[in-house]
N, C-alpha and C. Protein backbone atom coordinates (compact mmCIF):
# COMPACT_ATOMS: atom_id res chain seq x y z
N UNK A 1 -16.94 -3.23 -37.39
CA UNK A 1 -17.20 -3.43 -38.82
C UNK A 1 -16.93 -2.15 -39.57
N UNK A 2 -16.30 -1.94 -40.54
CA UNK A 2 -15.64 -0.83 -41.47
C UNK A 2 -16.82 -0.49 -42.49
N UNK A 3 -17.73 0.11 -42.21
CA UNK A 3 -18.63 1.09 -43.04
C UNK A 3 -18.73 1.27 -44.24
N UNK A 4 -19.13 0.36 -45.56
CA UNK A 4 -18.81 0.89 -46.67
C UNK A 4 -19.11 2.53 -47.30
N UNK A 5 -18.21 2.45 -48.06
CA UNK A 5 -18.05 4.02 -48.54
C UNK A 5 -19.69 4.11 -49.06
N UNK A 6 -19.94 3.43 -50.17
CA UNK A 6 -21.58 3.17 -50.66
C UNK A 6 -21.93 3.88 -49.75
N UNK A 7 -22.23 2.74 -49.02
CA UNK A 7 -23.09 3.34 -47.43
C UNK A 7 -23.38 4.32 -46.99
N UNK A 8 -22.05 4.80 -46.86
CA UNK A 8 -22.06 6.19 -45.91
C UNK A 8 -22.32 7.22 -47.33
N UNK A 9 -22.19 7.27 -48.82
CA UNK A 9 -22.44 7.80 -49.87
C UNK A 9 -23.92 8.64 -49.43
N UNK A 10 -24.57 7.08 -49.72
CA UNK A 10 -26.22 6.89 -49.55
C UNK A 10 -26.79 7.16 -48.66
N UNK A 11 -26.37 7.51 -47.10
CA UNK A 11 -27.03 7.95 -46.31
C UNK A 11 -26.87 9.22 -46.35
N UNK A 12 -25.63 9.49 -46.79
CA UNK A 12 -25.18 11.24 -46.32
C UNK A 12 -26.02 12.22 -47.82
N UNK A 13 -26.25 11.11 -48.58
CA UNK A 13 -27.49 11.30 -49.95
C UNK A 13 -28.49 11.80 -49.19
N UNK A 14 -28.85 10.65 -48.50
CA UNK A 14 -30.43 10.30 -47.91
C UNK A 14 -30.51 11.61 -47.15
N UNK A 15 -29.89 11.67 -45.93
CA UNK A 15 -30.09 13.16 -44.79
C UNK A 15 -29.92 14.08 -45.83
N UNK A 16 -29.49 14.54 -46.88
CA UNK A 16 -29.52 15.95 -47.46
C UNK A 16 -30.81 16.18 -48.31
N UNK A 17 -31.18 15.23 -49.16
CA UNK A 17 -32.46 15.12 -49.47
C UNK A 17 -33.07 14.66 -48.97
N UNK A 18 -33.54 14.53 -47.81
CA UNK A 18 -34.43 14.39 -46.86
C UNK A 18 -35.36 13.41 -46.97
N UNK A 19 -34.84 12.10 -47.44
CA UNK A 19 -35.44 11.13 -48.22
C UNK A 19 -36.40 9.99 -47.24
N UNK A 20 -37.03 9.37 -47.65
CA UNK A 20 -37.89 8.42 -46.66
C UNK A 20 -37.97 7.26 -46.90
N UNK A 21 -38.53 6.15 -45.97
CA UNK A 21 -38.60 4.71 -46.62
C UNK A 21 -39.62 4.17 -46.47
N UNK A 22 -40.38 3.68 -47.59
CA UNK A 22 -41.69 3.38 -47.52
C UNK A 22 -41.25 1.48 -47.29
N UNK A 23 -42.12 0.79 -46.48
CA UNK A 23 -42.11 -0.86 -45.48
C UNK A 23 -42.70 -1.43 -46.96
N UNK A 24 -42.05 -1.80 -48.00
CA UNK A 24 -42.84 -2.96 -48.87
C UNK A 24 -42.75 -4.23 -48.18
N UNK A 25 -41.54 -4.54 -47.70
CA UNK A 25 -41.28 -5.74 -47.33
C UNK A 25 -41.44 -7.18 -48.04
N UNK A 26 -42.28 -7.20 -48.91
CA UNK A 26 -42.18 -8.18 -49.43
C UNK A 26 -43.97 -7.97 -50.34
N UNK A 27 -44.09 -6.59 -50.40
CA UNK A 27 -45.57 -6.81 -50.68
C UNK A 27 -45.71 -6.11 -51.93
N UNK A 28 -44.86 -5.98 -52.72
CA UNK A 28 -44.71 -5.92 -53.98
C UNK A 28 -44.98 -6.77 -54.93
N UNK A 29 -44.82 -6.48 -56.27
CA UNK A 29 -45.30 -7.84 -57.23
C UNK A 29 -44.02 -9.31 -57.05
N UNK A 30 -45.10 -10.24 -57.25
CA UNK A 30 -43.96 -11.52 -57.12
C UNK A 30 -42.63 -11.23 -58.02
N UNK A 31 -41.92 -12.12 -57.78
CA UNK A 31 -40.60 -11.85 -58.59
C UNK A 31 -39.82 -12.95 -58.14
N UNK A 32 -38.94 -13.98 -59.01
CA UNK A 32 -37.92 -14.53 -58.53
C UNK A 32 -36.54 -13.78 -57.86
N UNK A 33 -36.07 -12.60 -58.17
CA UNK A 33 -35.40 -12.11 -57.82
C UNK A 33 -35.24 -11.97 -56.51
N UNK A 34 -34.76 -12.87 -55.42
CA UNK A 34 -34.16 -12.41 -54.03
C UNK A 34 -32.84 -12.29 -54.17
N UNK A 35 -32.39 -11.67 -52.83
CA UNK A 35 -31.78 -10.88 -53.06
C UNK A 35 -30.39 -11.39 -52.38
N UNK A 36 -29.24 -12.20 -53.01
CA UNK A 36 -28.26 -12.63 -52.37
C UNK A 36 -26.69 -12.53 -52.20
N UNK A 37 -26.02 -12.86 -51.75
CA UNK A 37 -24.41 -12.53 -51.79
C UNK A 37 -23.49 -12.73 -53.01
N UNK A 38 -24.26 -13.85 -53.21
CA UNK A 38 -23.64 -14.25 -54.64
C UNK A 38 -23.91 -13.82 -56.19
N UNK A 39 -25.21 -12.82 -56.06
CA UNK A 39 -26.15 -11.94 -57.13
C UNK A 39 -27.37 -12.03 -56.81
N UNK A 40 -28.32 -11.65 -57.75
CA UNK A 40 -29.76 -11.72 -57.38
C UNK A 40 -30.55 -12.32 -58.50
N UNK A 41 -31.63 -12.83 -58.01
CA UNK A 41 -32.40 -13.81 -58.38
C UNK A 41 -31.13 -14.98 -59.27
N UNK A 42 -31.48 -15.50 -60.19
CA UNK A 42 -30.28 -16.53 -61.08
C UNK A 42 -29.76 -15.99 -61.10
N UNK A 43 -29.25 -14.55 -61.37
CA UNK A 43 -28.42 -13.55 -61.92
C UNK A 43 -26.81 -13.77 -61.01
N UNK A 44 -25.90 -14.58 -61.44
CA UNK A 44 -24.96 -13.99 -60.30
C UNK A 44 -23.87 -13.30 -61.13
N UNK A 45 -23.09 -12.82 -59.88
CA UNK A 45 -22.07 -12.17 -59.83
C UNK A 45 -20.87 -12.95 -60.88
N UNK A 46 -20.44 -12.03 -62.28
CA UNK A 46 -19.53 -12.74 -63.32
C UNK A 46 -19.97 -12.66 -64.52
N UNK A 47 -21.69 -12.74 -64.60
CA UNK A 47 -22.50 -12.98 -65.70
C UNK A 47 -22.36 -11.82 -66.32
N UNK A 48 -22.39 -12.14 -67.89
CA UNK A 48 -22.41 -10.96 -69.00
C UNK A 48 -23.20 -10.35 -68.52
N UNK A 49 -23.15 -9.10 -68.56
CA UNK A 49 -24.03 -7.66 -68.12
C UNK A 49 -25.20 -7.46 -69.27
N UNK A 50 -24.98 -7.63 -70.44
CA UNK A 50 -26.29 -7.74 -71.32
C UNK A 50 -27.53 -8.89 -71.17
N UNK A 51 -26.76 -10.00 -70.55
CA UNK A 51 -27.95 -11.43 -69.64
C UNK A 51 -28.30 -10.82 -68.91
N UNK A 52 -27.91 -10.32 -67.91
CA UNK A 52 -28.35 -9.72 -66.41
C UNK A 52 -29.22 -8.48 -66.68
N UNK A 53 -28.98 -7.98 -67.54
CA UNK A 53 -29.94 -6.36 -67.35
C UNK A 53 -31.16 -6.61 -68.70
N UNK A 54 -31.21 -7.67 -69.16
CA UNK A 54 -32.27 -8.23 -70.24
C UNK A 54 -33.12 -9.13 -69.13
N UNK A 55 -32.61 -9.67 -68.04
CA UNK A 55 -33.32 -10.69 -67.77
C UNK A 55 -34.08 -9.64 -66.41
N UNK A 56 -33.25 -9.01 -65.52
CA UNK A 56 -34.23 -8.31 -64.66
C UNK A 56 -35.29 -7.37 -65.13
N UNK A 57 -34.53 -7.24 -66.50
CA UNK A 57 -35.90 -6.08 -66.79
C UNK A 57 -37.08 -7.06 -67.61
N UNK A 58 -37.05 -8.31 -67.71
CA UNK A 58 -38.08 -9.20 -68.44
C UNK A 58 -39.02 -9.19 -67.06
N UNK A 59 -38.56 -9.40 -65.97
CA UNK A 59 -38.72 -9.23 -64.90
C UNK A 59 -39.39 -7.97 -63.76
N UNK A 60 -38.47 -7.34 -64.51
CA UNK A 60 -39.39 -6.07 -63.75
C UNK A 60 -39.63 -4.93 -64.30
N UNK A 61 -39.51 -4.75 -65.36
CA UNK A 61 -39.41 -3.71 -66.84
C UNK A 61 -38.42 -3.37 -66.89
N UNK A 62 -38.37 -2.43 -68.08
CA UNK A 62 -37.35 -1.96 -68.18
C UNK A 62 -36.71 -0.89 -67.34
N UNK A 63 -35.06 -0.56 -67.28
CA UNK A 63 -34.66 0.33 -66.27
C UNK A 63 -34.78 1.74 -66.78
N UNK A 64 -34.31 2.43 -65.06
CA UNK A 64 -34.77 3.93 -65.30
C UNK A 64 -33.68 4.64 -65.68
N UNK A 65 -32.76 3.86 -65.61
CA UNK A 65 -31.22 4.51 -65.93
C UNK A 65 -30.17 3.53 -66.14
N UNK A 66 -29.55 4.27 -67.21
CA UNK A 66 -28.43 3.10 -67.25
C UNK A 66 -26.86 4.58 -67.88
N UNK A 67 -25.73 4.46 -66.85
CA UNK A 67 -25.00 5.31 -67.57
C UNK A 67 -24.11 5.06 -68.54
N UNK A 68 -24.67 4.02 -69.51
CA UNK A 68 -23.80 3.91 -70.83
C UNK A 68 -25.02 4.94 -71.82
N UNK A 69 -25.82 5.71 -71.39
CA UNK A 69 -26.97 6.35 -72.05
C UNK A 69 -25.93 7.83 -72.30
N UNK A 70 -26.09 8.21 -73.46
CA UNK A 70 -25.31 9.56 -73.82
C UNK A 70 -26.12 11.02 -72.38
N UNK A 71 -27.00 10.45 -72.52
CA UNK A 71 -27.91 11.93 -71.48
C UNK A 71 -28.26 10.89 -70.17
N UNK A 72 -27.40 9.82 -69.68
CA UNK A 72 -27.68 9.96 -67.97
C UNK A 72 -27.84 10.80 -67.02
N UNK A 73 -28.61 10.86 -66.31
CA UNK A 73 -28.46 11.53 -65.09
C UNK A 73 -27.56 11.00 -63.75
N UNK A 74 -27.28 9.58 -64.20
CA UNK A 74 -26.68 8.29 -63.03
C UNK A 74 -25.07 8.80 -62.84
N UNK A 75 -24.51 9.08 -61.65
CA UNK A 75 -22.93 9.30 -61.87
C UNK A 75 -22.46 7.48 -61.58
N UNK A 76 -21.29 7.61 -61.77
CA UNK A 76 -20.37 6.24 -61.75
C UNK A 76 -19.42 6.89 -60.69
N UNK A 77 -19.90 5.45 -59.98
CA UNK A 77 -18.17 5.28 -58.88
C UNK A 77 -17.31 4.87 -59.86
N UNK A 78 -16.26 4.75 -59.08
CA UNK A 78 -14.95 3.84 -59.44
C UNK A 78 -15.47 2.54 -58.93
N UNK A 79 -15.07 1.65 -59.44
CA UNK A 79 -15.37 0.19 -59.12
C UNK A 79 -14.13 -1.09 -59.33
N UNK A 80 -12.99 0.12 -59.51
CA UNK A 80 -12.01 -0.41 -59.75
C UNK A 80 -11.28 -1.20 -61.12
N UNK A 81 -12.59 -0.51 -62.01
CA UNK A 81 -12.30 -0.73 -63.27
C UNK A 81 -13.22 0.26 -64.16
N UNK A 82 -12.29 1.09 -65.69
CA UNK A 82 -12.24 2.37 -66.00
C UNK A 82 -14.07 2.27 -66.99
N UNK A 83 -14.22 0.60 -66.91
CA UNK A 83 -15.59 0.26 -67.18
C UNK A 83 -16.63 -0.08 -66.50
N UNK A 84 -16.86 1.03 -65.30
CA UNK A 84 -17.92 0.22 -64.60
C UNK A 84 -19.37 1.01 -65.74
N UNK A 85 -20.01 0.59 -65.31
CA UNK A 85 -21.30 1.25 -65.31
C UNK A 85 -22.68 0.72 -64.11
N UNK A 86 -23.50 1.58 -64.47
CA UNK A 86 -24.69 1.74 -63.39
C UNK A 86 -25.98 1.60 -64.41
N UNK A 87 -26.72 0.38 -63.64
CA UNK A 87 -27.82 0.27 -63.98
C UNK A 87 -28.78 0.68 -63.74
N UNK A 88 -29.86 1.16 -63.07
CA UNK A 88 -31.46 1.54 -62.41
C UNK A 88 -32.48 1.22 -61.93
N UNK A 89 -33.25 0.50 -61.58
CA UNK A 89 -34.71 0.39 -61.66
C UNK A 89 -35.16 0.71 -60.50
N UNK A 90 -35.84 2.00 -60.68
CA UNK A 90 -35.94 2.56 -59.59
C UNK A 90 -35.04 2.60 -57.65
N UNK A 91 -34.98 1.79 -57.14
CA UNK A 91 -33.97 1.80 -56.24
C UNK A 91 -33.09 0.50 -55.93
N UNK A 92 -33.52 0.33 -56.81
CA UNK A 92 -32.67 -1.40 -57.08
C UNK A 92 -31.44 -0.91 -58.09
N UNK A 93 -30.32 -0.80 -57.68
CA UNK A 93 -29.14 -0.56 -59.01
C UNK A 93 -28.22 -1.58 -58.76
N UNK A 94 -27.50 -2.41 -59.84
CA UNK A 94 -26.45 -3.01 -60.21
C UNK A 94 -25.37 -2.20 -60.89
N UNK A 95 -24.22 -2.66 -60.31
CA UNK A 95 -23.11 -2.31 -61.23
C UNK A 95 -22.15 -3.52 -61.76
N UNK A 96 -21.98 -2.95 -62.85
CA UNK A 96 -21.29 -3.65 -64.20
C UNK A 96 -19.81 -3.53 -64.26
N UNK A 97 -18.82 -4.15 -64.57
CA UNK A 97 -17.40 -4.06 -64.67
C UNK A 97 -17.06 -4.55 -65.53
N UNK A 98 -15.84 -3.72 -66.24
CA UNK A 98 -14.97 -4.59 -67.50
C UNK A 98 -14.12 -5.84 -66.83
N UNK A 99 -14.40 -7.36 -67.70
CA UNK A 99 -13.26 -8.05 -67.39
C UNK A 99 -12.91 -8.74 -68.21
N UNK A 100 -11.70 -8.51 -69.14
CA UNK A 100 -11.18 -9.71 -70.35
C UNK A 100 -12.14 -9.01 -71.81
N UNK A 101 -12.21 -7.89 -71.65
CA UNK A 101 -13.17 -7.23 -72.87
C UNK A 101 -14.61 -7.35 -72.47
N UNK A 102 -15.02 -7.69 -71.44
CA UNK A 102 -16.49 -7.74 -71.57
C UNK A 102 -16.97 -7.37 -70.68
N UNK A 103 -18.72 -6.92 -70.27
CA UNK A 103 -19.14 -6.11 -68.84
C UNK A 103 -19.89 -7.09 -68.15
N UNK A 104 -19.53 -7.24 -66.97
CA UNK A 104 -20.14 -8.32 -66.40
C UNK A 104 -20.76 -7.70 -64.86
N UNK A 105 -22.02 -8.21 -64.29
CA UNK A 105 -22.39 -8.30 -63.18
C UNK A 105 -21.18 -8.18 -62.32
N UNK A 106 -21.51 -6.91 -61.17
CA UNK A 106 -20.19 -6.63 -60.34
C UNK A 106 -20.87 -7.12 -58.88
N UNK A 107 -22.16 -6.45 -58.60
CA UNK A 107 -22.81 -5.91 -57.46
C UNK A 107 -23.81 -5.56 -57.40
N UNK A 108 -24.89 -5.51 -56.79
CA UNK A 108 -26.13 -4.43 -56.26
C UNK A 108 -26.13 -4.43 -55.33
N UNK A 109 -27.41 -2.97 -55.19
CA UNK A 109 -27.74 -1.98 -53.93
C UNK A 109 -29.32 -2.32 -54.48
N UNK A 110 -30.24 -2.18 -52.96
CA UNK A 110 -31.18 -1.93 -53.14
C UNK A 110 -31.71 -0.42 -51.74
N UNK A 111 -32.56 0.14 -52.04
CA UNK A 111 -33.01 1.34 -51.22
C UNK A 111 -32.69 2.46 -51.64
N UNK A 112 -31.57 3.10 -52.35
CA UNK A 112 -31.40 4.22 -52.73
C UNK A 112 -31.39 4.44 -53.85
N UNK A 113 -32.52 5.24 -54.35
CA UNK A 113 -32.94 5.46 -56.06
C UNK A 113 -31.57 6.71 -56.28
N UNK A 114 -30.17 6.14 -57.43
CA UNK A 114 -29.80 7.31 -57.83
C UNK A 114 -30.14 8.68 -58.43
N UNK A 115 -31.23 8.42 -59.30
CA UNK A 115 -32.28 9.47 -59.96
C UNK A 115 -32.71 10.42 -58.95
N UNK A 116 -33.95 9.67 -58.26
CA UNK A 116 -35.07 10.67 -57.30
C UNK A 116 -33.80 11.03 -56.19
N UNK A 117 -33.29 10.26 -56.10
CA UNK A 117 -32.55 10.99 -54.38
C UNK A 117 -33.14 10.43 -53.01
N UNK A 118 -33.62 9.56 -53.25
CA UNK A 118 -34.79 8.95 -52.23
C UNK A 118 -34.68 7.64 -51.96
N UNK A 119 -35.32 7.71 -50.77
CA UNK A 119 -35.31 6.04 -50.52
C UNK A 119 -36.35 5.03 -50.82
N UNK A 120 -37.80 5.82 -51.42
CA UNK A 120 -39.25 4.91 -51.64
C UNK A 120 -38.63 4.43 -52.88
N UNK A 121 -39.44 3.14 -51.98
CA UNK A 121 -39.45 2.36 -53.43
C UNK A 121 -40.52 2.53 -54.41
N UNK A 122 -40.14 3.54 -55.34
CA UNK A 122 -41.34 4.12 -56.30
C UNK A 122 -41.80 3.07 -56.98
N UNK A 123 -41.04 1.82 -57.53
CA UNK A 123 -41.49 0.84 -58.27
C UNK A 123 -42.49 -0.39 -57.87
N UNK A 124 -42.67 -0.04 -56.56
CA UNK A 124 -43.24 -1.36 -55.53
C UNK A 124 -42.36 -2.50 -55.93
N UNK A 125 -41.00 -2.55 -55.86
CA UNK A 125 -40.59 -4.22 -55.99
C UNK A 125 -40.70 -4.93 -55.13
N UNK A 126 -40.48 -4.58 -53.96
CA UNK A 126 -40.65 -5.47 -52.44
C UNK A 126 -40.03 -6.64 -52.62
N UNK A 127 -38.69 -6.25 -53.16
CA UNK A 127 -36.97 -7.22 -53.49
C UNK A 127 -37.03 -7.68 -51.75
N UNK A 128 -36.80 -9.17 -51.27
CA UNK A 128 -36.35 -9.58 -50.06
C UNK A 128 -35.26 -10.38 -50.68
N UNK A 129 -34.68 -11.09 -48.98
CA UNK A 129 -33.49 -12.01 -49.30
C UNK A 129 -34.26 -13.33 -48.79
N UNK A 130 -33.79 -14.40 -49.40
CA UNK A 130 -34.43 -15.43 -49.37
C UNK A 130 -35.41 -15.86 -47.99
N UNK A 131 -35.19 -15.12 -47.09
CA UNK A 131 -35.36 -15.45 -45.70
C UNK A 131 -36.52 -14.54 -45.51
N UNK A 132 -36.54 -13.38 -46.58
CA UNK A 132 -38.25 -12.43 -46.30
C UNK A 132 -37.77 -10.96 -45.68
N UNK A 133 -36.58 -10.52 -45.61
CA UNK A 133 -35.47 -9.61 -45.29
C UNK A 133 -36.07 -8.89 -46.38
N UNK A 134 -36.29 -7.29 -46.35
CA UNK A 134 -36.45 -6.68 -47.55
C UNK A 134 -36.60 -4.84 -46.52
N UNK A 135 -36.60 -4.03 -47.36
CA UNK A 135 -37.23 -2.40 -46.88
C UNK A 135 -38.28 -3.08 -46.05
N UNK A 136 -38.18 -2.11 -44.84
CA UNK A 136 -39.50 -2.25 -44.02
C UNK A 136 -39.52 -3.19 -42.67
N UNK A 137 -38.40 -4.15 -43.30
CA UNK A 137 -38.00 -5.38 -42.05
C UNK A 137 -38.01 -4.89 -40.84
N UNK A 138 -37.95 -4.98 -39.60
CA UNK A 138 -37.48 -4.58 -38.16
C UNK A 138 -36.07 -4.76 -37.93
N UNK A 139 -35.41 -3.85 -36.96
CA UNK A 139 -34.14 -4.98 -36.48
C UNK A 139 -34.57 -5.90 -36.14
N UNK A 140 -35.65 -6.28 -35.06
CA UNK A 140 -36.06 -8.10 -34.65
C UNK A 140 -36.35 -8.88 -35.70
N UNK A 141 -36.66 -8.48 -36.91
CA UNK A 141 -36.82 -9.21 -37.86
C UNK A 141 -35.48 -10.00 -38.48
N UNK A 142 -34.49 -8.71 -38.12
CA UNK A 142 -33.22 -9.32 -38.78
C UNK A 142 -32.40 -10.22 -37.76
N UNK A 143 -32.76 -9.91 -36.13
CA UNK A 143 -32.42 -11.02 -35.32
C UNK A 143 -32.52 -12.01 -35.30
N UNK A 144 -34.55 -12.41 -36.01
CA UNK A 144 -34.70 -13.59 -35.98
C UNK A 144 -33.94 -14.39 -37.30
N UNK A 145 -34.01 -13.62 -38.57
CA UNK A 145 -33.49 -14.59 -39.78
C UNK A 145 -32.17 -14.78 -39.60
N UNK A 146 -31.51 -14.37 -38.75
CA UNK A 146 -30.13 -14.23 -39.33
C UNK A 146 -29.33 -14.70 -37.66
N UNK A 147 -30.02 -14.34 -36.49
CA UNK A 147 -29.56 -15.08 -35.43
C UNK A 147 -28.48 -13.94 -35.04
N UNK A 148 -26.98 -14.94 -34.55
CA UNK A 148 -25.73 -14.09 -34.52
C UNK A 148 -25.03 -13.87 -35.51
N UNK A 149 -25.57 -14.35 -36.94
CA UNK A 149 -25.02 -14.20 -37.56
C UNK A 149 -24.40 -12.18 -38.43
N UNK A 150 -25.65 -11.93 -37.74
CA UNK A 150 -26.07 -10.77 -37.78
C UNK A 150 -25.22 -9.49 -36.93
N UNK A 151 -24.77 -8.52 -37.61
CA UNK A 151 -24.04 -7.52 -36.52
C UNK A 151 -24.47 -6.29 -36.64
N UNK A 152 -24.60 -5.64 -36.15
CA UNK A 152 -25.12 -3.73 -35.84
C UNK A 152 -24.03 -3.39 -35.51
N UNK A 153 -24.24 -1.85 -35.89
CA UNK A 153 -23.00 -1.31 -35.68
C UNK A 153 -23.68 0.32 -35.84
N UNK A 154 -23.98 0.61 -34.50
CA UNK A 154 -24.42 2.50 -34.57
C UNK A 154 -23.36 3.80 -34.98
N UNK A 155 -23.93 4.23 -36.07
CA UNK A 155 -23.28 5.30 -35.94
C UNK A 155 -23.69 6.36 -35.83
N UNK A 156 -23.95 7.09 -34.13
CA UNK A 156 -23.85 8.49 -33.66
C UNK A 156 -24.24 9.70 -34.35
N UNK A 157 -23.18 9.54 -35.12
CA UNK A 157 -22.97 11.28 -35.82
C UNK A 157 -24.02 10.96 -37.17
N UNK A 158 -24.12 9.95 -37.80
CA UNK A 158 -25.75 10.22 -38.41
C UNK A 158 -26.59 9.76 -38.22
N UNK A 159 -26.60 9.04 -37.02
CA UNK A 159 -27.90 9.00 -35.90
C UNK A 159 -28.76 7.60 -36.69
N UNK A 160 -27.60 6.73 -37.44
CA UNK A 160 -28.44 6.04 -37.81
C UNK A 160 -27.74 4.47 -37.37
N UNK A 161 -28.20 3.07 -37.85
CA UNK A 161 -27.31 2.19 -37.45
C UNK A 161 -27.19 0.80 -38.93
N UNK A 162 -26.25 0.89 -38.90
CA UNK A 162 -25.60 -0.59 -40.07
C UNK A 162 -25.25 -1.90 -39.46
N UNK A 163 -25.46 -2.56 -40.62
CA UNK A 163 -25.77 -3.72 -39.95
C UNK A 163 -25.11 -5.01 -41.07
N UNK A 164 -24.28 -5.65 -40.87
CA UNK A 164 -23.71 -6.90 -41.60
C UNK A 164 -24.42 -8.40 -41.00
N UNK A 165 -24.49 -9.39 -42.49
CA UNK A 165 -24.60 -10.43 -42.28
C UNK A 165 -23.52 -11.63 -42.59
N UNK A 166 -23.47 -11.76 -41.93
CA UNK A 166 -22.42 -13.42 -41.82
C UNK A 166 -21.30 -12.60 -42.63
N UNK A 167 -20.27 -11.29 -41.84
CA UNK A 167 -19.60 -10.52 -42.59
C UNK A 167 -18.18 -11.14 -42.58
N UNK A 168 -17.93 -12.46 -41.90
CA UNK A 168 -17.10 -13.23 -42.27
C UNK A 168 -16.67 -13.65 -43.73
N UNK A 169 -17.82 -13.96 -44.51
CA UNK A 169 -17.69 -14.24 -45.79
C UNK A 169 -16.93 -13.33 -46.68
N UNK A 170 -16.47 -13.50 -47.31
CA UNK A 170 -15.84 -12.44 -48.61
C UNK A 170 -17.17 -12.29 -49.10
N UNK A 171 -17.81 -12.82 -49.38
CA UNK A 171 -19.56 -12.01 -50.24
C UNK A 171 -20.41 -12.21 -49.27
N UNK A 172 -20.91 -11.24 -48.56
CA UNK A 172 -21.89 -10.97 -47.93
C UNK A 172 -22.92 -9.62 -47.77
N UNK A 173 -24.16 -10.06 -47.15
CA UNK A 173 -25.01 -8.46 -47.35
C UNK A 173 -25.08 -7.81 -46.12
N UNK A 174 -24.65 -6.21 -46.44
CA UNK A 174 -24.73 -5.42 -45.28
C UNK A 174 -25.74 -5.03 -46.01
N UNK A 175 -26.26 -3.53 -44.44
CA UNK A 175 -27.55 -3.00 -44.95
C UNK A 175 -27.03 -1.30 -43.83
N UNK A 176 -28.40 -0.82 -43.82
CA UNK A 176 -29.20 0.44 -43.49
C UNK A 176 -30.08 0.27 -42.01
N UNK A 177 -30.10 0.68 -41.11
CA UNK A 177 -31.03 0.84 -41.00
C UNK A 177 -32.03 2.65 -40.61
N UNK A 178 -32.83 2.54 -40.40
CA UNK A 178 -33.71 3.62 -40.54
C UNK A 178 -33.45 5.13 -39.45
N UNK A 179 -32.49 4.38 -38.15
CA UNK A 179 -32.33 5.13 -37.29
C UNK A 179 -31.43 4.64 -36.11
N UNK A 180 -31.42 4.82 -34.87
CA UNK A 180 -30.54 4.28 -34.04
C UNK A 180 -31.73 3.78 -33.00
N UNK A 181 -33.15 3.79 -33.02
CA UNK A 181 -34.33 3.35 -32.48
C UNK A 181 -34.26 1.77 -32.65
N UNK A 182 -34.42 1.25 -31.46
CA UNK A 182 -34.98 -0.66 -31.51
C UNK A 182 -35.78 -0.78 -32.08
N UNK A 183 -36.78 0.08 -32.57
CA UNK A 183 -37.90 -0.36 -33.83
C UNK A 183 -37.65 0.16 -35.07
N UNK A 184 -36.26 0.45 -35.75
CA UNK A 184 -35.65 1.14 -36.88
C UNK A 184 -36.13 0.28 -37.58
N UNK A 185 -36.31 0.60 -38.63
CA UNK A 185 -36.04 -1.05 -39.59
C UNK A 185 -35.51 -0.25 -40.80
N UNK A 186 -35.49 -1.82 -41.65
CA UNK A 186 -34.19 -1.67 -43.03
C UNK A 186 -34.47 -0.47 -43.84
N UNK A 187 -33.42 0.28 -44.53
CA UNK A 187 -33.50 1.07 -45.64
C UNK A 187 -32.92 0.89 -46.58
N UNK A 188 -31.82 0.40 -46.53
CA UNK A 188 -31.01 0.04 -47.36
C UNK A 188 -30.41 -1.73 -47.53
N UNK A 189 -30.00 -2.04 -48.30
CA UNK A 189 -29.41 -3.28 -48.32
C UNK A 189 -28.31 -3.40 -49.69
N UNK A 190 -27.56 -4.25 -49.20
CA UNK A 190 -26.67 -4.25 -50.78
C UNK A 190 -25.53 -5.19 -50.33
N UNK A 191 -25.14 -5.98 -51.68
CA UNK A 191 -24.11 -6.67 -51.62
C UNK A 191 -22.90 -6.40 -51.16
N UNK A 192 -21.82 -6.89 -50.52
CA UNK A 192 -20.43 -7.11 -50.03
C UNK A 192 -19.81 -8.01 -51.26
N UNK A 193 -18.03 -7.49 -51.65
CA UNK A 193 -18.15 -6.57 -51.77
C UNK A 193 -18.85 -5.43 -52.80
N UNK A 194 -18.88 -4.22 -51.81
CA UNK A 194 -19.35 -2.94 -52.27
C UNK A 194 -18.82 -2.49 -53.72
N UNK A 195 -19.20 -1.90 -54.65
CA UNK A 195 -18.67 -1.09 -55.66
C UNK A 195 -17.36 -0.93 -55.62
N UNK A 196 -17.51 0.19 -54.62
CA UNK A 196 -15.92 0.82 -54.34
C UNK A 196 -14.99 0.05 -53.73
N UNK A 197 -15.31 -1.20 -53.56
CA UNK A 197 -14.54 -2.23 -52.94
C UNK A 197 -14.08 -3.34 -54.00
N UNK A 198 -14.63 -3.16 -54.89
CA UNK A 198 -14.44 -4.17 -55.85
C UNK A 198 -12.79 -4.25 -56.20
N UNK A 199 -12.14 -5.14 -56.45
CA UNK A 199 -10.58 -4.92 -57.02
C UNK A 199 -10.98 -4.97 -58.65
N UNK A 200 -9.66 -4.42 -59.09
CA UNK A 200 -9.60 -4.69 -60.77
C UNK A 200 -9.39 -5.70 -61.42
């Protein structure tokens, strides 16, 4: 399985700031928002970007960053279009893309706050995927929801291990996990494709 750039972004983030992951798992405030291939909560992937970032934040307040703000702190990938932007809430971020004049839902990440540099989820969202998948999960956790659908993939040199679901699909969720330990569990999670994978 080919490593998204994200990925390896956010971890090689994570080991320099020495960041940690606090297990919400699902024990955060309720929320419709799970977390899926096709977008999150109603929200999918296509939708005007002013619906989508009005409705998660009705949802979960307002965000901590957004880089259409003159004084962001948030940098922008490329996303394969000269309009992406980056949304916030605490370690939950979406990105936005120009298409046909307008910004629409591209993608999210959940686990890595661009701001703090960290992996807690400062906001308590305890975001899962429909199945109860969220920060904190086990790998056995992800064996059981997901079966074979599920793939690992260690990587060595940062001592940690990634992991795709049903990566057959053109939209699917890879993730994080915490270490290269059988009791690692999730740190990261985020939609396929990635940001930097997105075409124009």
């Amino acid at each position: 399985m080919r490593t998204p750039l994200l990925l390896v972004s956010a971890a090689v983030l994570c080991m320099v700031s020495a960041c940690s992951s606090t297990g919400t798992g699902g024990d955060g405030p309720t929320s419709e928002l799970d977390l899926r291939a096709d977008g999150i909560g109603p929200y999918l992937v296509g939708q005007p970007a002013d619906e989508v970032i009005a409705g998660i934040s009705a949802e979960i307040g307002g965000a901590d960053g957004d880089s259409s703000d003159s004084d962001t702190p948030l940098l922008v990938p490329d996303c394969g279009s000269p309009g992406t932007r980056v949304v916030s809430w605490g370690n939950l971020v979406l990105f936005f893309v120009d298409r046909s004049e307008a910004s629409v839902f591209a993608t999210w990440s959940y686990g890595f706050d661009p701001i703090t540099g960290n992996a807690q989820d400062i906001r308590g969202l305890g975001l899962t995927t429909d199945v109860g998948i969220g920060l904190g999960s086990t790998r056995g956790d992800l064996t059981d929801a997901y079966g074979s659908t599920v793939v690992f993939s260690p990587d060595v040199d940062l001592e940690l291990e990634t992991f795709s679901i049903n990566a057959r699909a053109d939209e699917h969720l890879a993730g994080r996990l915490t270490s290269l330990d059988p009791d690692a569990t999730v740190q990261f999670l985020e939609r396929q494709p990635a940001c930097v994978e997105i075409a124009g």
